[in-house]
Protein backbone atom coordinates (compact mmCIF):
# COMPACT_ATOMS: atom_id res chain seq x y z
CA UNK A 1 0.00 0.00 0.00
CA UNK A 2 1.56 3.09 -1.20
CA UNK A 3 -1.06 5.42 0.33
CA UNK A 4 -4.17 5.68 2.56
CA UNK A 5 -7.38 8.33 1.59
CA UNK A 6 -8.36 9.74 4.78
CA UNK A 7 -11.96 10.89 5.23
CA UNK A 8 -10.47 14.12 6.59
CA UNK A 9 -7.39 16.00 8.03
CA UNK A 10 -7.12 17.39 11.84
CA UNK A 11 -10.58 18.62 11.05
CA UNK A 12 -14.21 17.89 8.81
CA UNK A 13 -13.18 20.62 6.41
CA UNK A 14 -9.69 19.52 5.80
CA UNK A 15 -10.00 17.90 2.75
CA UNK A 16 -8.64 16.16 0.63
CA UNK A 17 -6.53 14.18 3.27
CA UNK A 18 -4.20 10.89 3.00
CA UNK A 19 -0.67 9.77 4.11
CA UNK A 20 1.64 8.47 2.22
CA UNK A 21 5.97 7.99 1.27
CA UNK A 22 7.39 10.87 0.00
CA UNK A 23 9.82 8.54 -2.26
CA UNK A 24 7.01 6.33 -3.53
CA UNK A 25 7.83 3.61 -1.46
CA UNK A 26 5.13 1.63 0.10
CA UNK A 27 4.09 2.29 3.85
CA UNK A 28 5.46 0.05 6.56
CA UNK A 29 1.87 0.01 7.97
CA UNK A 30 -1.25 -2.30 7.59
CA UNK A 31 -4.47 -2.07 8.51
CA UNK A 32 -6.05 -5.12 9.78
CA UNK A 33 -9.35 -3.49 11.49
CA UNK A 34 -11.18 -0.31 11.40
CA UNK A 35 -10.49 3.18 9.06
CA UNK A 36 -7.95 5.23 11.05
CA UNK A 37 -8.00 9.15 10.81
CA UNK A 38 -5.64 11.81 10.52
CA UNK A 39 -5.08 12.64 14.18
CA UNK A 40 -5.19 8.78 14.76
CA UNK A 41 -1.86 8.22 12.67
CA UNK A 42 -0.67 11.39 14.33
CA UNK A 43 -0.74 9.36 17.56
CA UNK A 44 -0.07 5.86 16.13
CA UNK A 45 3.15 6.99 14.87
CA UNK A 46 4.48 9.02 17.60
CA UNK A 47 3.63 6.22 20.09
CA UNK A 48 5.08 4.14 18.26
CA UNK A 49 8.49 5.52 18.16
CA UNK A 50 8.00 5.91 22.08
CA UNK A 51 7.44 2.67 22.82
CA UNK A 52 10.41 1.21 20.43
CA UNK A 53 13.05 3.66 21.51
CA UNK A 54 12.08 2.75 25.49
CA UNK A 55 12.30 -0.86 24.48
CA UNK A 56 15.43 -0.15 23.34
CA UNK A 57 16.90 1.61 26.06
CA UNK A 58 15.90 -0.71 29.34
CA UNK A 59 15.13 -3.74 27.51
CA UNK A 60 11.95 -4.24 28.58
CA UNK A 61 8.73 -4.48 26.85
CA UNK A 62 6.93 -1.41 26.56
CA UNK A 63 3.67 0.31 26.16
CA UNK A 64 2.38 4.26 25.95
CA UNK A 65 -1.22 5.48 25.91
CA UNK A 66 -1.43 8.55 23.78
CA UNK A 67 -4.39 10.83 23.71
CA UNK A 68 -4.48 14.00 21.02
CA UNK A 69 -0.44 13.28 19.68
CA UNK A 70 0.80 13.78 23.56
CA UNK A 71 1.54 10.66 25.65
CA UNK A 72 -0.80 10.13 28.40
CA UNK A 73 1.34 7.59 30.17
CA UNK A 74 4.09 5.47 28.86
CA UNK A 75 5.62 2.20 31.09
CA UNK A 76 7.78 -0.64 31.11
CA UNK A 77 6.52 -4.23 31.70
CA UNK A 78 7.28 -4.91 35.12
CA UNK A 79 5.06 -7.21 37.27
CA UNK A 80 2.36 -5.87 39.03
CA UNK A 81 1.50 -6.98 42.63
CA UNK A 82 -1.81 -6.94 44.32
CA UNK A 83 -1.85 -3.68 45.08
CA UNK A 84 -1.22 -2.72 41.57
CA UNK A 85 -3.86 -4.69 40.26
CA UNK A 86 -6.17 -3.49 42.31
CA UNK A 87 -5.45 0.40 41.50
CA UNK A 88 -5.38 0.23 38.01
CA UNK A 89 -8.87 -2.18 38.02
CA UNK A 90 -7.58 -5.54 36.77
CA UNK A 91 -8.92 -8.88 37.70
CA UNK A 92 -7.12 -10.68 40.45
CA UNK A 93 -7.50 -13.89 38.37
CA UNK A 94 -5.77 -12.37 35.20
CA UNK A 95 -3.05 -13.85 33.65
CA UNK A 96 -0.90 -11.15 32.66
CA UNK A 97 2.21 -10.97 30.48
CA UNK A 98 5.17 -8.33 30.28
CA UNK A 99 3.71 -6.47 27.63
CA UNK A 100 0.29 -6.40 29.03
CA UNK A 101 1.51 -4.93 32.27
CA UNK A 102 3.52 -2.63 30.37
CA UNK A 103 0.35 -1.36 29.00
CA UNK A 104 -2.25 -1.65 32.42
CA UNK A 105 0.93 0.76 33.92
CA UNK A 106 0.80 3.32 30.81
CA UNK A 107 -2.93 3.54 30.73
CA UNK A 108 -3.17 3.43 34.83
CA UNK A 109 -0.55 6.77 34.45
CA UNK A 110 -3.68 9.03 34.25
CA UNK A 111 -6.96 7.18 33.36
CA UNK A 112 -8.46 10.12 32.64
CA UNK A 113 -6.23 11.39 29.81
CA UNK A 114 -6.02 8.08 28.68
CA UNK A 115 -9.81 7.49 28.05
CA UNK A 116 -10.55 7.06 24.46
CA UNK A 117 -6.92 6.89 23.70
CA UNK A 118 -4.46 5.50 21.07
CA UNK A 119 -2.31 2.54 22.61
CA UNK A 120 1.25 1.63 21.30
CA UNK A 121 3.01 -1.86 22.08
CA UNK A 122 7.14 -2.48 21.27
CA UNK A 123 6.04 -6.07 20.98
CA UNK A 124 3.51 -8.59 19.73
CA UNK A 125 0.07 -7.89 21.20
CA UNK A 126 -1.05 -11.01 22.87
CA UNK A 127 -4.62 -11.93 24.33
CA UNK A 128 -3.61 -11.11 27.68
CA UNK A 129 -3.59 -7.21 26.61
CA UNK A 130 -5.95 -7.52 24.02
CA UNK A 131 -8.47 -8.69 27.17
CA UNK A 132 -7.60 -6.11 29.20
CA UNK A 133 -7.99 -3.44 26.17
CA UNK A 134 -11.43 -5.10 25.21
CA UNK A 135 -13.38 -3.04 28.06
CA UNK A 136 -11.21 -0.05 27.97
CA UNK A 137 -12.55 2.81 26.25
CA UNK A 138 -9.79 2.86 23.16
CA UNK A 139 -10.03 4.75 19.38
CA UNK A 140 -7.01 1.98 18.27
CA UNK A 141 -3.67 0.24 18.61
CA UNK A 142 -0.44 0.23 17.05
CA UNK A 143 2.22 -2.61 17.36
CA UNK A 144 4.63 -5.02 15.64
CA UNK A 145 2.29 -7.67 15.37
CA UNK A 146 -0.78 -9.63 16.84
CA UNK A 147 -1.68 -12.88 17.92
CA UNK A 148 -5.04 -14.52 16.05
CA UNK A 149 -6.68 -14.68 19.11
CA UNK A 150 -5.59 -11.00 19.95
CA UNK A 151 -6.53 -9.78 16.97
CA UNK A 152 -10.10 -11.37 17.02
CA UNK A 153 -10.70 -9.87 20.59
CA UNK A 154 -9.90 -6.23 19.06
CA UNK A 155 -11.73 -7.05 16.19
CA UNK A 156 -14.49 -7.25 18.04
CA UNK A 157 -14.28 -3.69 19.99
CA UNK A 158 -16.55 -1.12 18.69
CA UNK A 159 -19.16 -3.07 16.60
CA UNK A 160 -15.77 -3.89 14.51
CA UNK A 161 -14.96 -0.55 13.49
CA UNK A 162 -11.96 -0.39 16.29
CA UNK A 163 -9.06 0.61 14.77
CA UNK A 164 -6.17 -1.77 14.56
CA UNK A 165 -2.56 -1.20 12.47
CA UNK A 166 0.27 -3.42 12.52
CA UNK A 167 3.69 -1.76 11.95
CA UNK A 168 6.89 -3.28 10.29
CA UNK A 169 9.47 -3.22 12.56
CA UNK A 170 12.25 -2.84 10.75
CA UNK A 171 11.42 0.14 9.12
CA UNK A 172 13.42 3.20 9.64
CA UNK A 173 12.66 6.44 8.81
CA UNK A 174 14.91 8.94 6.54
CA UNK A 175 17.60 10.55 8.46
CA UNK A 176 16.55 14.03 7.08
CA UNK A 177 12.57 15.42 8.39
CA UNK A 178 10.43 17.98 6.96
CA UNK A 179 7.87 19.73 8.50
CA UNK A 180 5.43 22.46 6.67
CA UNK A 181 4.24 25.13 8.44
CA UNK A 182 1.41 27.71 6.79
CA UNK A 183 3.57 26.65 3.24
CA UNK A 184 6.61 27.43 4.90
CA UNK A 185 9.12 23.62 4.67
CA UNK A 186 11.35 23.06 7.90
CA UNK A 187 14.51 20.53 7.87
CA UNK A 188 16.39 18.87 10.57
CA UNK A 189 18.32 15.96 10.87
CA UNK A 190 16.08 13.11 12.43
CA UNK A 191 16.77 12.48 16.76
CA UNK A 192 18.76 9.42 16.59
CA UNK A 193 19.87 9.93 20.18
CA UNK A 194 20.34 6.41 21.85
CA UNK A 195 19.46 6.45 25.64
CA UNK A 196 21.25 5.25 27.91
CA UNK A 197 23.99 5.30 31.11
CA UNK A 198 27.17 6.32 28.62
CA UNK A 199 24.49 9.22 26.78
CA UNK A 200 22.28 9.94 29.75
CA UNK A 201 24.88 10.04 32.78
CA UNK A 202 27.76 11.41 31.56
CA UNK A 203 26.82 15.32 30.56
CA UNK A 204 26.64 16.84 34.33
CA UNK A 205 24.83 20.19 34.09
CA UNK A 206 25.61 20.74 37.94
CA UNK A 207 28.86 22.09 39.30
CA UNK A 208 29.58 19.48 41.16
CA UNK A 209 30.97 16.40 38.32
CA UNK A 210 32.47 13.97 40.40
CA UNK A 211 29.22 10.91 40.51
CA UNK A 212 30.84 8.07 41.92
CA UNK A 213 29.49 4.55 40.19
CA UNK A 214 27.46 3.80 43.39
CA UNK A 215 25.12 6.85 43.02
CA UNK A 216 25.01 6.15 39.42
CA UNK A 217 23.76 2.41 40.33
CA UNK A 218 21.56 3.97 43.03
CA UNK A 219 20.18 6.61 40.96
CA UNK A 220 18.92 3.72 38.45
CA UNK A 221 18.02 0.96 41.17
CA UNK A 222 15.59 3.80 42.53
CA UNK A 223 13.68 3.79 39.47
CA UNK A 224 13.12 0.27 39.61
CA UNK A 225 16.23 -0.90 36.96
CA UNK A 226 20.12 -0.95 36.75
CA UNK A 227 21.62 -1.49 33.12
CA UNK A 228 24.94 -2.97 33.15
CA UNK A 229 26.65 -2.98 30.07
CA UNK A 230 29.97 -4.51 28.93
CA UNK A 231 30.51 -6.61 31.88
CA UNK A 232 32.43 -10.16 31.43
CA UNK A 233 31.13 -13.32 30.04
CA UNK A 234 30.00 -15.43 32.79
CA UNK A 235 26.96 -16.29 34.91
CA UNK A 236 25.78 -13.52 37.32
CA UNK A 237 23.53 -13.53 40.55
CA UNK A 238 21.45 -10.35 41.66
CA UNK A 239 21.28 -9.79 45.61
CA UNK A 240 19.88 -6.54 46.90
CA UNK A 241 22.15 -6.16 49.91
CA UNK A 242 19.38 -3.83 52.12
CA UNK A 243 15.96 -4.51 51.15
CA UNK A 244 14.32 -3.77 54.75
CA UNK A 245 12.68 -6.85 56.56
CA UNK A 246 9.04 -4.83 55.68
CA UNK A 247 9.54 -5.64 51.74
CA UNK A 248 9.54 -8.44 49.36
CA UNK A 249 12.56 -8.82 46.89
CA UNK A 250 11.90 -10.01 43.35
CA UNK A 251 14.42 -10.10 40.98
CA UNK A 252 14.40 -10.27 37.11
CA UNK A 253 17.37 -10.42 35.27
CA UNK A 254 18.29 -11.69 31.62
CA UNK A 255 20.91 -11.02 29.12
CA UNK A 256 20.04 -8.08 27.06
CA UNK A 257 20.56 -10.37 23.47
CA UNK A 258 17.84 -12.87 24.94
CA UNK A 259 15.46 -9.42 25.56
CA UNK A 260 15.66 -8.40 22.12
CA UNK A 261 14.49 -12.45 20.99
CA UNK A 262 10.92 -12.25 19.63
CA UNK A 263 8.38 -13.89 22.17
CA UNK A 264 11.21 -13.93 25.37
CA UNK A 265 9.53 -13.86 28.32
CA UNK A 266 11.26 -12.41 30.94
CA UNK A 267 10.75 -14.57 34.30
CA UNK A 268 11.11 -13.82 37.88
CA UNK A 269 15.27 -15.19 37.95
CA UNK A 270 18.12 -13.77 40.59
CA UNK A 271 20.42 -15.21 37.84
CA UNK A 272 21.47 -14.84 34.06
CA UNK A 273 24.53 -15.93 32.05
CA UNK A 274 26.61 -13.45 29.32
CA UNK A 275 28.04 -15.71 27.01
CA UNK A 276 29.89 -13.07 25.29
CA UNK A 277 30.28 -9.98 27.47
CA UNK A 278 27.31 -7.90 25.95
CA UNK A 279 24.80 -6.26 27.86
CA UNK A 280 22.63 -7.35 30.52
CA UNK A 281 19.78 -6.09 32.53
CA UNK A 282 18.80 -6.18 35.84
CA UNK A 283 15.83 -5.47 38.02
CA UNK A 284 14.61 -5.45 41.58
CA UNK A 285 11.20 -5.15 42.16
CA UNK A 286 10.14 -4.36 45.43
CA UNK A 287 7.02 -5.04 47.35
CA UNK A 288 6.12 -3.89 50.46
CA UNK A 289 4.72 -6.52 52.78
CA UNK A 290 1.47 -4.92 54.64
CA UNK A 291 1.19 -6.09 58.17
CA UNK A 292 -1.92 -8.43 59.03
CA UNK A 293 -4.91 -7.06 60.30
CA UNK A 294 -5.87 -7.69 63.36
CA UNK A 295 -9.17 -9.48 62.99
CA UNK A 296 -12.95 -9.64 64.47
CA UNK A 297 -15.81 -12.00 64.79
CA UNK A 298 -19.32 -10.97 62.92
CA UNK A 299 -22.15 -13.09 63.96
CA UNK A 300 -25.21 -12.53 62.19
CA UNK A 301 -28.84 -14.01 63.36
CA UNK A 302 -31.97 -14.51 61.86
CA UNK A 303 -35.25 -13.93 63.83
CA UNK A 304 -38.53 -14.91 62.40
CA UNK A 305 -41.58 -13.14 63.69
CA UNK A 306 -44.73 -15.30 62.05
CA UNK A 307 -45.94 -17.18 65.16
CA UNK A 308 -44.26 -20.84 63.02
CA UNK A 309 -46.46 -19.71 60.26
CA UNK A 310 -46.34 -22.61 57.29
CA UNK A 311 -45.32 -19.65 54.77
CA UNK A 312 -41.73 -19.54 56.60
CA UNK A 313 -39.23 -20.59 54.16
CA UNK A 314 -36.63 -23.49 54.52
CA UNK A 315 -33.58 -21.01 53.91
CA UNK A 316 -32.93 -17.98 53.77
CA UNK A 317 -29.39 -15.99 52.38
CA UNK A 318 -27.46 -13.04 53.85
CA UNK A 319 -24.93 -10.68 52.75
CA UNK A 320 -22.31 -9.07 54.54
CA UNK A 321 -21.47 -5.67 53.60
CA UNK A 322 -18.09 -3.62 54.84
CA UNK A 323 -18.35 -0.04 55.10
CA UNK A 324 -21.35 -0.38 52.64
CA UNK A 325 -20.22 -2.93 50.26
CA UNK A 326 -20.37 -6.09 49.90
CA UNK A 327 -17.46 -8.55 51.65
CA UNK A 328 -17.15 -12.24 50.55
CA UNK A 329 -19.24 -14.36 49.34
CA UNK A 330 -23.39 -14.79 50.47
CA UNK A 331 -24.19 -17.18 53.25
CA UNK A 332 -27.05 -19.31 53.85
CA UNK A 333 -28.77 -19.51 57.02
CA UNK A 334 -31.45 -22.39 57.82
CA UNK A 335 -32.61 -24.35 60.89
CA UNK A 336 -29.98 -26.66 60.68
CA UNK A 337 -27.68 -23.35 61.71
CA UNK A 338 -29.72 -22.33 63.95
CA UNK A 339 -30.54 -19.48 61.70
CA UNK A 340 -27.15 -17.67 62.65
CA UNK A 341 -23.73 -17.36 60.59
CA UNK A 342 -20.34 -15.75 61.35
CA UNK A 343 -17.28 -14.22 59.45
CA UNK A 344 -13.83 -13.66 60.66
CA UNK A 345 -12.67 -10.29 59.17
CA UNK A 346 -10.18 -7.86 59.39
CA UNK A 347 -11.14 -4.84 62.13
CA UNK A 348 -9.53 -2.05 59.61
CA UNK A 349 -8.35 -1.51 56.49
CA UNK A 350 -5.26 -0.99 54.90
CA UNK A 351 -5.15 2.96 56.02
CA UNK A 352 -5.81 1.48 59.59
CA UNK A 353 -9.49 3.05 60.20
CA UNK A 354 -11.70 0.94 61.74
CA UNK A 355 -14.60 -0.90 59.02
CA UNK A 356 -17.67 -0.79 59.73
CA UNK A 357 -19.85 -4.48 58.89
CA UNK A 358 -23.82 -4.66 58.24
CA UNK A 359 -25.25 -7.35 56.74
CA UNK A 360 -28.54 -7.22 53.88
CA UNK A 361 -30.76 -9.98 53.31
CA UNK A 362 -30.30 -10.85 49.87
CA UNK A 363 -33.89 -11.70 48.70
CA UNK A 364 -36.98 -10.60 51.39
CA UNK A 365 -39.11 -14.05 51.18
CA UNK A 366 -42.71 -13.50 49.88
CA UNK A 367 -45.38 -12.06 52.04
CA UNK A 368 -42.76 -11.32 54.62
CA UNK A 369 -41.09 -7.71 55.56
CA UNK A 370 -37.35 -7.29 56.70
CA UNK A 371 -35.86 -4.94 59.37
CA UNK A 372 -32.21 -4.87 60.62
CA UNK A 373 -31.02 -4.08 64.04
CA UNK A 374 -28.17 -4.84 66.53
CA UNK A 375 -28.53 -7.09 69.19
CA UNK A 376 -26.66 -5.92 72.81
CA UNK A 377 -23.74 -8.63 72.28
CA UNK A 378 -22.88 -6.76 68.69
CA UNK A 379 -25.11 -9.84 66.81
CA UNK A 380 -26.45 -8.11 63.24
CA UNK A 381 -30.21 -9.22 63.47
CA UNK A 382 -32.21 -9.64 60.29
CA UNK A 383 -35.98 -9.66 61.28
CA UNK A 384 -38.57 -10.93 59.32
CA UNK A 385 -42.08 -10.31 60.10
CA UNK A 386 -45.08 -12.00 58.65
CA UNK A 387 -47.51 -9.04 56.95
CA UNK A 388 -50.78 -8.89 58.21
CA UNK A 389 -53.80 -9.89 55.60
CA UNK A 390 -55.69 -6.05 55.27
CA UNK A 391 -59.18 -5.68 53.13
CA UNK A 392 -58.83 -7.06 49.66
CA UNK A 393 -58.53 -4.15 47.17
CA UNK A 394 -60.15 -4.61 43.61
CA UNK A 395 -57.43 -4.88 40.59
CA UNK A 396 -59.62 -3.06 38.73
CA UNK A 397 -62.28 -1.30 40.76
CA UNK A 398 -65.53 0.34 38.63
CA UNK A 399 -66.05 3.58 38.43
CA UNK A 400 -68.50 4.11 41.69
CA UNK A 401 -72.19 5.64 40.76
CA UNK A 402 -74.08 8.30 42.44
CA UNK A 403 -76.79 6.29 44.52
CA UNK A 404 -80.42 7.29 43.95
CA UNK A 405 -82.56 9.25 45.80
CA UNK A 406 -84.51 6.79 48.30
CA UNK A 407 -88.28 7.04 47.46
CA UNK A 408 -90.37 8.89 50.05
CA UNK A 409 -93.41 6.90 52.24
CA UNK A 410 -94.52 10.10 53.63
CA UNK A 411 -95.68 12.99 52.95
CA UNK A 412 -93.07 14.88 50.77
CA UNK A 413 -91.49 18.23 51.28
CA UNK A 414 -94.19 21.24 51.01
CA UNK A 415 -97.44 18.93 51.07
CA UNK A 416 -98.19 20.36 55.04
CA UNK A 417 -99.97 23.64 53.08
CA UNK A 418 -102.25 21.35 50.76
CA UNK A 419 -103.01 18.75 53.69
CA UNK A 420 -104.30 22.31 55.83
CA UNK A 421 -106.53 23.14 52.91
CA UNK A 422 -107.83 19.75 52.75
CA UNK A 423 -108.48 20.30 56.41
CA UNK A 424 -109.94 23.12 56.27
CA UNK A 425 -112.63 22.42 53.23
CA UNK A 426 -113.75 19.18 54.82
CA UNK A 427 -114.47 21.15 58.42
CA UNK A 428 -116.49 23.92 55.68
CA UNK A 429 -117.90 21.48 54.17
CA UNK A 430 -119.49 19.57 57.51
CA UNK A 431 -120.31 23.35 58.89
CA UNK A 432 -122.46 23.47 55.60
CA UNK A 433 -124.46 20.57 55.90
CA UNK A 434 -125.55 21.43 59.42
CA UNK A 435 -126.15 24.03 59.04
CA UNK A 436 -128.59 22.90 56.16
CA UNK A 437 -130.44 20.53 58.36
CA UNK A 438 -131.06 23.64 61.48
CA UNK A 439 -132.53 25.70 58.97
CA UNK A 440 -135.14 23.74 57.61
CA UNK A 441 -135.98 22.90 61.47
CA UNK A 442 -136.07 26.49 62.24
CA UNK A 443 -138.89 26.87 59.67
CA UNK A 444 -141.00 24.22 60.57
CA UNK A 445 -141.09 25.22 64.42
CA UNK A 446 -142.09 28.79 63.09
CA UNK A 447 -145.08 26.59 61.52
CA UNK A 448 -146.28 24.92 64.90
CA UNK A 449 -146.10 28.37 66.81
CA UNK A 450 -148.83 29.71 64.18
């Protein structure tokens, strides 16, 4: 491949946009997954040559995490202890390699300048990174090579659009650069500088030039390596003379030739053998051993308040939480246990403040209620309490109707007026008729008295 079309430069309107060898040549890149972009090549490449020249000067595999063509964090693959693992977020049970520890240390540098970032490897990329890297948040990796099973893990980042490039190792660039600058063409001669004790530790800027070799060898051994070069054939054996009685002493230590072998692993050894004088390289890895904590007893019961109600299930399981999370693994509690458990843990944690255990029922058991206290003796109880059947509540009540107005037996409202009429024509009415019946008496009387 000679060149690659971009879909755009450093930005959407930057077009037309592609990379490619000024002398015709082909590119000493492939792309095995995704469509890189302008700024990604920006970073691919400059990681790149980060990663190779650090490789070159301790020996080591090595790994940077570049975000925006600046390294976010660049490391060395040195073993990680607990501790490590657990600050950089990688599963206890992990295997891990030199070069994927080389890159959990880059990215773990600054996690947040590393998030969405470009990652660079000096060697092969093996599944061990390419696992780790698989639920990082990543725009694409450059190194010399990839294992199949590597490569399918990455293939498989970002609905396959993740971007993965392979890089020839022995390419080197020209020793003459150019650089353009608003049309204007910059040259320099290519930084070739090899680093190391005879380029690095020889130039004193201070006034005082008289470094004797043991603070040279000090200097290094506090940053974790010593590189000791041209020393005679022969086998060698590392011994850190005061390590402390409060730290672990691992040593690594292999003939610089046997580094620079595709696919050596470099194992935990206090030994190596030169077999011709070249360069060797040493480390001492130091671990500091944490005291144990003192520990405690946590007793956890289980009451049941149903009155033996049939409903009570056979089991039930508890979690133990420390300082709010949860600690271990769940534990079941059941008659045959009396319905109590207990955990030896540690009383503090690793800053030495005191932790503070509760304990959540995992899964409240139908029909029942849970409540959590602390009994006088320090026992966490778990209460369960049977609920109390209440009135049955339609699903789906209807919509209630405005009851009807009860028909009246008595007399209704404003009938006490008519009923006094009807009282009072009827009394008329009788006044009338006797008064019809005197009369006619009257006159007939009148009749006798003539």
């Amino acid at each position: 491949m000679k060149e690659f079309e971009l879909k755009y430069g450093c930005n959407p309107n930057q077009k037309p946009s592609r990379i490619y060898m000024a002398d015709g040549g082909e590119l000493p890149i492939e792309i095995l997954c995704g469509r890189p972009g302008y700024i990604n090549f920006l970073d691919a490449f400059n990681s790149w040559q980060l990663v190779k020249e650090l490789k070159a000067a301790t020996g080591l595999p090595a790994a940077a995490s570049f975000k925006h063509v600046s390294p976010a964090g660049a490391a060395v693959g040195m073993p990680l202890s607990e501790v490590d693992k657990k600050i950089y977020f990688v599963d206890p049970a992990a295997e891990l390699t030199p070069i994927a520890c080389a890159y959990i240390r880059a990215r773990g540098v600054d996690r947040l300048c590393s998030y969405g970032d470009w990652a660079a490897l000096s060697d092969t990329c093996d599944a061990a990174t390419a696992s780790y890297l698989k639920d990082e948040v990543s725009d694409g990796i450059i190194a010399p090579g990839y294992e199949p099973e590597a490569l399918a893990i990455l293939s498989g980042k970002k609905k396959g659009n993740y971007n993965v490039v392979a890089i020839d190792p022995a390419y080197k660039p020209a020793p003459i650069e150019h650089k353009q600058v608003y049309g204007i063409t910059f040259e320099q001669g290519r930084n070739e500088l090899v680093i190391n004790a005879d380029t690095m530790l020889n130039n004193w800027v201070t006034e005082n030039k008289d470094v004797t070799e043991e603070q040279i060898v000090n200097g290094l051994m506090e940053k974790g390596f010593y590189i000791a070069e041209t020393i005679p054939a022969g086998e060698y054996t590392v011994q850190e003379l005061e390590s402390g009685a409060d730290y672990n002493v691992y040593y690594y230590a292999a003939a610089l030739k046997n580094l620079m072998q595709e696919n050596f692993e470099l194992a935990q050894s206090d030994t190596f053998i030169l077999e011709n004088g070249r360069d060797a390289v040493v480390l001492v890895f130091n671990e500091k051993v944490l005291p144990e904590p003192e520990t405690v007893t946590v007793t956890a019961a289980k009451v049941w308040d149903d009155g033996d109600s049939a409903e009570r299930p056979a089991s039930a399981v508890v979690q133990l939480l420390a300082n709010g999370e949860p600690y271990g693994e769940p534990a079941t509690l059941s008659a045959e246990s009396g319905w109590t458990c207990a955990w030896e843990v540690p009383e503090t944690d690793e800053s030495g403040a005191a932790i503070v255990y509760t304990v959540r029922e995992v899964s409240v058991p139908d029909g029942y209620e849970v409540s959590y206290s602390v009994a006088e003796d320090g026992t966490l109880v778990i209460t369960n309490t049977l609920k109390k059947a209440g009135p049955v509540t339609p699903t789906d009540p209807e919509t209630p109707t405005t009851p009807e107005t009860p028909a009246q037996t008595g007399a209704k409202s404003g009938d006490g007026f008519q009923l006094w009429l009807y009282a009072a024509a009827g009394v008329l009415a009788l006044a009338g008729a006797a008064a019809l019946v005197i009369l006619p008496n009257r006159r007939h009387g009148k009749r006798e008295a003539k």
